[in-house]
C-alpha atoms as a PDB file:
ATOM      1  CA  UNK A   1      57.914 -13.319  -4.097  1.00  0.00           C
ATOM      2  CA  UNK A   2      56.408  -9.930  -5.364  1.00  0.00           C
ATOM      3  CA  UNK A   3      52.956  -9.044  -6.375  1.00  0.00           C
ATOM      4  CA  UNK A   4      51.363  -6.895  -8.085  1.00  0.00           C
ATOM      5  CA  UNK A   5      49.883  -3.374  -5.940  1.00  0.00           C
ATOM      6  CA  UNK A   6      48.503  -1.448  -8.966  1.00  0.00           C
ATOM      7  CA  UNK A   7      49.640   0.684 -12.085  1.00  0.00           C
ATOM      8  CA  UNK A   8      51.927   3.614 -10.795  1.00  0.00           C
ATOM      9  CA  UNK A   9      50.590   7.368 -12.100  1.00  0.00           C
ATOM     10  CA  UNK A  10      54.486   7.477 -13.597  1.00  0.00           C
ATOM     11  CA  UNK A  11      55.017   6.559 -16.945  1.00  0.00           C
ATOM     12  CA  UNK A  12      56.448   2.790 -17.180  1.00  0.00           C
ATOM     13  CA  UNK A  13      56.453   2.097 -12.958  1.00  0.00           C
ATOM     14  CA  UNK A  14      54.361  -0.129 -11.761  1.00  0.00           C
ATOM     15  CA  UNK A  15      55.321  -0.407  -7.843  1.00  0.00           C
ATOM     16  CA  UNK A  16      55.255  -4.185  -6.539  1.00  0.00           C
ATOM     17  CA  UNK A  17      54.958  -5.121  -2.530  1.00  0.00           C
ATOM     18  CA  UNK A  18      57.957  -7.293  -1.395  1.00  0.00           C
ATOM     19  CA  UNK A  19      59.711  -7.822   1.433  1.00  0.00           C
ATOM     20  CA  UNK A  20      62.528  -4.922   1.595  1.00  0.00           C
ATOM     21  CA  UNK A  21      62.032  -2.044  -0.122  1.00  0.00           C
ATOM     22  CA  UNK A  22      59.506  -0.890  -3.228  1.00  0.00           C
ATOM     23  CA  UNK A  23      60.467  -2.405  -5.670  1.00  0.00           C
ATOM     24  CA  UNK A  24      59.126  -1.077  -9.425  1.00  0.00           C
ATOM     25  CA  UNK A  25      59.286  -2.847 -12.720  1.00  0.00           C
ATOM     26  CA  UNK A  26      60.179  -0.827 -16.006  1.00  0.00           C
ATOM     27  CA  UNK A  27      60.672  -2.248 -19.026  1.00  0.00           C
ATOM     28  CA  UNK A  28      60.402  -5.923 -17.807  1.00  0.00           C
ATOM     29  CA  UNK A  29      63.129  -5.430 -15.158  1.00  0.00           C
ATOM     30  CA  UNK A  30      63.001  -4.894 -11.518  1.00  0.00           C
ATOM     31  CA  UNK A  31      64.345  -1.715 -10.367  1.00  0.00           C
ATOM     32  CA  UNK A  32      64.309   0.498  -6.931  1.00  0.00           C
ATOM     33  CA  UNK A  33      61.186   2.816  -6.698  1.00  0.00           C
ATOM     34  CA  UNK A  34      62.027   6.467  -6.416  1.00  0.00           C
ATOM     35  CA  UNK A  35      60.680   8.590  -3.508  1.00  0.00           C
ATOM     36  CA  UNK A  36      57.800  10.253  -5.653  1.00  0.00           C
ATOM     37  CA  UNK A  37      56.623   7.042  -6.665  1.00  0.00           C
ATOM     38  CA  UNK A  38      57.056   5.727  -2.726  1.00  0.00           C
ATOM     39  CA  UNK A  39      55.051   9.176  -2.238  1.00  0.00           C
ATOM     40  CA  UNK A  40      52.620   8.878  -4.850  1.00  0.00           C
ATOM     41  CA  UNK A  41      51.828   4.952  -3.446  1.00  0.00           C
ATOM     42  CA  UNK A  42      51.076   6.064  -0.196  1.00  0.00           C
ATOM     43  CA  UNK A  43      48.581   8.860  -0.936  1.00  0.00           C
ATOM     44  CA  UNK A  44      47.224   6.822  -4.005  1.00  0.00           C
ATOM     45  CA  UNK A  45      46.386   4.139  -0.872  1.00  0.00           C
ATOM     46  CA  UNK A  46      45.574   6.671   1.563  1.00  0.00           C
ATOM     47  CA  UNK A  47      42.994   8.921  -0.433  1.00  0.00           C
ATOM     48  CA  UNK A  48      41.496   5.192  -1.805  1.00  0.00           C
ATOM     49  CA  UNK A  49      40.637   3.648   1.717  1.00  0.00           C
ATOM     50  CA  UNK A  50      39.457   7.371   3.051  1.00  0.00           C
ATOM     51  CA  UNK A  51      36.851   7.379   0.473  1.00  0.00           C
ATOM     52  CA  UNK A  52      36.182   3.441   0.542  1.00  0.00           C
ATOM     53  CA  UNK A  53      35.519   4.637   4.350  1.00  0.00           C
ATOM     54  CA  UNK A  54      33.616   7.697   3.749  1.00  0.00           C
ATOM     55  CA  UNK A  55      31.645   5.212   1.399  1.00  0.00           C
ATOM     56  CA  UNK A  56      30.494   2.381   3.700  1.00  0.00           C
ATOM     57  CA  UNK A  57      29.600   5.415   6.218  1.00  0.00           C
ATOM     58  CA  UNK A  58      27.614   6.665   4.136  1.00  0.00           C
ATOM     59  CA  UNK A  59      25.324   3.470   2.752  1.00  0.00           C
ATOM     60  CA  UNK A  60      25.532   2.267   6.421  1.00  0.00           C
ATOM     61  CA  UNK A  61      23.690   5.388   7.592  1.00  0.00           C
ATOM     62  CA  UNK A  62      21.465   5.221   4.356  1.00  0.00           C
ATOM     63  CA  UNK A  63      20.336   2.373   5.461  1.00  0.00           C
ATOM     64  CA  UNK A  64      19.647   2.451   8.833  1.00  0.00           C
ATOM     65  CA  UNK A  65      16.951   5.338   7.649  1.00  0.00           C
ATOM     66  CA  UNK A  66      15.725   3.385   5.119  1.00  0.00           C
ATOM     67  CA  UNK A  67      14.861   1.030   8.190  1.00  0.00           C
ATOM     68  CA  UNK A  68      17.759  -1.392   6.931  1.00  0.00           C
ATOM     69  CA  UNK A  69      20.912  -3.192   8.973  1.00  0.00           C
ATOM     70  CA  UNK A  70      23.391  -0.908   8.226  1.00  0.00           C
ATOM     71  CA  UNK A  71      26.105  -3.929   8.336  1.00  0.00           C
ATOM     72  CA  UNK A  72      23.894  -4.955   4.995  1.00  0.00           C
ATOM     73  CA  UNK A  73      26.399  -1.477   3.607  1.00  0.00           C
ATOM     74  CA  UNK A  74      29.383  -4.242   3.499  1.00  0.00           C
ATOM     75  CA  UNK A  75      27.462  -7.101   1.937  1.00  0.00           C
ATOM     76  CA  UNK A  76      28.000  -7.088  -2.154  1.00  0.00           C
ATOM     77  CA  UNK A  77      24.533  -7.906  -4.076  1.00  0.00           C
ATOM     78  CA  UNK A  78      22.414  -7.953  -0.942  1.00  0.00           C
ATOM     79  CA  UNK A  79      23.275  -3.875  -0.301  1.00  0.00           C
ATOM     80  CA  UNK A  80      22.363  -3.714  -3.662  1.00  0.00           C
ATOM     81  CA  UNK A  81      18.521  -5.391  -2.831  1.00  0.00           C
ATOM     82  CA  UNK A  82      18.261  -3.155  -0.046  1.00  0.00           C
ATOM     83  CA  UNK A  83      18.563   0.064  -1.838  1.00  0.00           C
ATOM     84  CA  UNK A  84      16.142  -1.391  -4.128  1.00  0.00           C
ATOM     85  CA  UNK A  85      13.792  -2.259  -1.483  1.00  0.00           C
ATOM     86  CA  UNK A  86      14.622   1.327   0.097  1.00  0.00           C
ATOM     87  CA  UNK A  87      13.521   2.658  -3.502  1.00  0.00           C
ATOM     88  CA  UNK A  88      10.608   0.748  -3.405  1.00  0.00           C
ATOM     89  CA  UNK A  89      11.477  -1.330  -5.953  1.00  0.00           C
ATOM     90  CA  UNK A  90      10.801  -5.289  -6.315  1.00  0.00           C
ATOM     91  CA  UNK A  91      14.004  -7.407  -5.244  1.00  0.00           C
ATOM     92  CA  UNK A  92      13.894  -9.270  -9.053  1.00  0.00           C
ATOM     93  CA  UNK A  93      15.642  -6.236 -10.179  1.00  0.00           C
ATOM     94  CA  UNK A  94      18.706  -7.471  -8.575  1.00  0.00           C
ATOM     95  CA  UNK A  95      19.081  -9.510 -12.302  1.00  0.00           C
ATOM     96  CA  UNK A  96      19.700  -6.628 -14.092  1.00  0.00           C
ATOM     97  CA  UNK A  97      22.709  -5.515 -12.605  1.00  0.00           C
ATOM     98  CA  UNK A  98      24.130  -8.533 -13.556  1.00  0.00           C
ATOM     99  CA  UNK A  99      23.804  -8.257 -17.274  1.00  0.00           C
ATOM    100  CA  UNK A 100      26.450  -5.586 -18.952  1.00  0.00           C
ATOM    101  CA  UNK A 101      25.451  -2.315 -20.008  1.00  0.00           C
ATOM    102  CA  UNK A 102      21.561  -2.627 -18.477  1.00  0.00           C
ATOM    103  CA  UNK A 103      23.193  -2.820 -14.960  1.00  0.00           C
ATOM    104  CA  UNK A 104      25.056   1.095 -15.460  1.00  0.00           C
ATOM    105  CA  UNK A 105      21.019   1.728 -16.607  1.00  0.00           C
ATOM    106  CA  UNK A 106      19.575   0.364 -13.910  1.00  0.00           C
ATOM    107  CA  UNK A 107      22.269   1.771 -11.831  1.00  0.00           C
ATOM    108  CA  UNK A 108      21.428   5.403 -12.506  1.00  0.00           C
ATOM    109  CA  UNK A 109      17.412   4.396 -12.386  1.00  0.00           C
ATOM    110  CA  UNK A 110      18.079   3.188  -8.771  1.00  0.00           C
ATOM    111  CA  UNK A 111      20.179   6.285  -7.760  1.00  0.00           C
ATOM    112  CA  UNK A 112      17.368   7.977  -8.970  1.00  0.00           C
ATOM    113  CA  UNK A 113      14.534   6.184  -6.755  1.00  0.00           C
ATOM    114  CA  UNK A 114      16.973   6.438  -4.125  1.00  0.00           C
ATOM    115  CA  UNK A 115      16.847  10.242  -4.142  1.00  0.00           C
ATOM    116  CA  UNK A 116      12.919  10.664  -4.600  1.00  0.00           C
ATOM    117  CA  UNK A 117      13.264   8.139  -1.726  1.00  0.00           C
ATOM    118  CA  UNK A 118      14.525  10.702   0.700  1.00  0.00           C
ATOM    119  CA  UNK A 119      12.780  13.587  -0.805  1.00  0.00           C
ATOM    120  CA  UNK A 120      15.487  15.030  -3.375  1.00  0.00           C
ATOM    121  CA  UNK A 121      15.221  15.701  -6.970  1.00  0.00           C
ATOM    122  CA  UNK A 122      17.513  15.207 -10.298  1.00  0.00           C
ATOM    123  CA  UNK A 123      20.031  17.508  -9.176  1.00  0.00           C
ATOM    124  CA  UNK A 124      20.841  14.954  -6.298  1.00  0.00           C
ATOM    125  CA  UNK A 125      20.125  12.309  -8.185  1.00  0.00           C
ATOM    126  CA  UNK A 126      23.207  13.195 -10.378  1.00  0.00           C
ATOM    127  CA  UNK A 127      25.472  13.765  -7.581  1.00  0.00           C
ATOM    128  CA  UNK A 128      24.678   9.636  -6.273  1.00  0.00           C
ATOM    129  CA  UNK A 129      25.914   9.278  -9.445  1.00  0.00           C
ATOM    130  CA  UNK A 130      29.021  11.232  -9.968  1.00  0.00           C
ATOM    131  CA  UNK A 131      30.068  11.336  -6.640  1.00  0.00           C
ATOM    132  CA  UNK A 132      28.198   9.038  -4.389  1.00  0.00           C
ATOM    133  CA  UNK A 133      30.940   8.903  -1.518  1.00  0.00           C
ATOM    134  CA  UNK A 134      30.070  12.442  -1.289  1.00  0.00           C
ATOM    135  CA  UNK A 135      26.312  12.144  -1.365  1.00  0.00           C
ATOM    136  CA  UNK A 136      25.658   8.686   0.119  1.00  0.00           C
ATOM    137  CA  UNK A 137      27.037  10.385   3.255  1.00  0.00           C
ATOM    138  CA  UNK A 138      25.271  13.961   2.484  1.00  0.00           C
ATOM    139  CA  UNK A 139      21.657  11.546   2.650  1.00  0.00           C
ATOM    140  CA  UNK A 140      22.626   9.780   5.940  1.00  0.00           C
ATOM    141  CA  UNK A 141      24.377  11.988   8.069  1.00  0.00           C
ATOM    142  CA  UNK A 142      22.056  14.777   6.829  1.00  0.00           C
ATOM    143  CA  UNK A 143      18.966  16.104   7.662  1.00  0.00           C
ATOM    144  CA  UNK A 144      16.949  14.032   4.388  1.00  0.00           C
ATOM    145  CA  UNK A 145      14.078  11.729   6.079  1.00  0.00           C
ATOM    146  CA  UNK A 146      13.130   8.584   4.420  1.00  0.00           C
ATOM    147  CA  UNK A 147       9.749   8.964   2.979  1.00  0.00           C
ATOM    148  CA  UNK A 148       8.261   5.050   2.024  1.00  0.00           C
ATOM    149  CA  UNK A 149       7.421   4.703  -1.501  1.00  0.00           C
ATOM    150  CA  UNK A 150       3.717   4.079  -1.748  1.00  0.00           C
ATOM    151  CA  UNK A 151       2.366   2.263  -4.495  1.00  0.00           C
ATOM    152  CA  UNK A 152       0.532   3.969  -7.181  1.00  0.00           C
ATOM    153  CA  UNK A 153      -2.616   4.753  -7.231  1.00  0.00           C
ATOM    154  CA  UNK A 154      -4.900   3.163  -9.284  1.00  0.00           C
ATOM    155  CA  UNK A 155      -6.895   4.897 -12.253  1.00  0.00           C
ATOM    156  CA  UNK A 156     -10.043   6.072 -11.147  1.00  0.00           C
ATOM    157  CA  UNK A 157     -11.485   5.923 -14.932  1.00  0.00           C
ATOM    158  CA  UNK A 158     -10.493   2.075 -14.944  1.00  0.00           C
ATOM    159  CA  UNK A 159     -12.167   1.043 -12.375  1.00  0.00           C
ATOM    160  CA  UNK A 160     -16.252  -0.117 -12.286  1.00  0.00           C
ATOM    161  CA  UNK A 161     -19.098   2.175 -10.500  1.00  0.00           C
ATOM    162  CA  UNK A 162     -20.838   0.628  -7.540  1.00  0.00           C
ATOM    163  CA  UNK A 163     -23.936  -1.017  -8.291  1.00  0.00           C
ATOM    164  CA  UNK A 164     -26.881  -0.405  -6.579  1.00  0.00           C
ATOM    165  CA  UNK A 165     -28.782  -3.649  -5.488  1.00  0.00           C
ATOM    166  CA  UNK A 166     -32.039  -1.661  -4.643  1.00  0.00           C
END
């Protein structure tokens, strides 16, 4: 029985794992896949788990100087809570990422804490966000230290002036 790999770059191919060779599906029929589709599989899969690699590298490194497990890099929702605790952040944010549209909000908010984190600015921020399997692994196999997020500091014009008891 066939099933389903993924949508082939080729107009009307969509290449299907079975047990002899490729087979592709065009119009609602089951045909032979051509070489350049064969091709185009194989680096489509290849390029795919390089960067899925490159990825998980990257976060595992991350987090091992944000004082994290690095295994927590291959743990869906809980690498999530460690970046946020990493950014300093309180773990309830976790909720947002589960409601549409706030969670691609929250998403770039976190990449951003994540780059003040370690010391960089917007311009870095925007590459965790364009391209973070290029700089997930810039932060942890580079030479960006984890600075701890402090808390802030409290307003001096809020607070009372010491009584004297004299």
């Amino acid at each position: 029985m066939d099933k389903f790999l993924f949508a082939s770059p080729f107009v009307g191919g969509v290449p299907l794992l079975s047990a002899g060779a490729a087979t592709c599906v065009r119009q609602g029929q089951a045909v032979a896949c051509g070489p350049l589709e064969a091709l185009a599989t194989g680096i489509f899969l290849f390029t795919t788990l390089a960067l899925i690699i490159i990825m998980v590298a990257g976060l595992w490194k991350t987090f091992e100087k944000g004082g994290k497990h690095g295994w927590a890099a291959l743990v869906p929702i809980y690498n999530t809570i460690n970046l946020l605790e990493i950014a300093g952040k309180p773990t309830w944010w976790i909720f947002f990422f589960f409601i549409p549209f706030v969670n691609m909000i929250m998403g770039i908010v976190l990449a951003h804490y994540i780059a003040i984190s370690f010391g960089k600015g917007i311009g870095f921020t925007i590459g965790l966000i364009i391209l973070p399997f290029v700089f997930y692994p810039i932060l942890g196999f580079g030479d960006a230290t984890y600075r701890k997020p402090t808390a802030p500091a409290s307003n001096p014009s809020n607070q009372t002036p010491p009584t004297s008891t004299t």
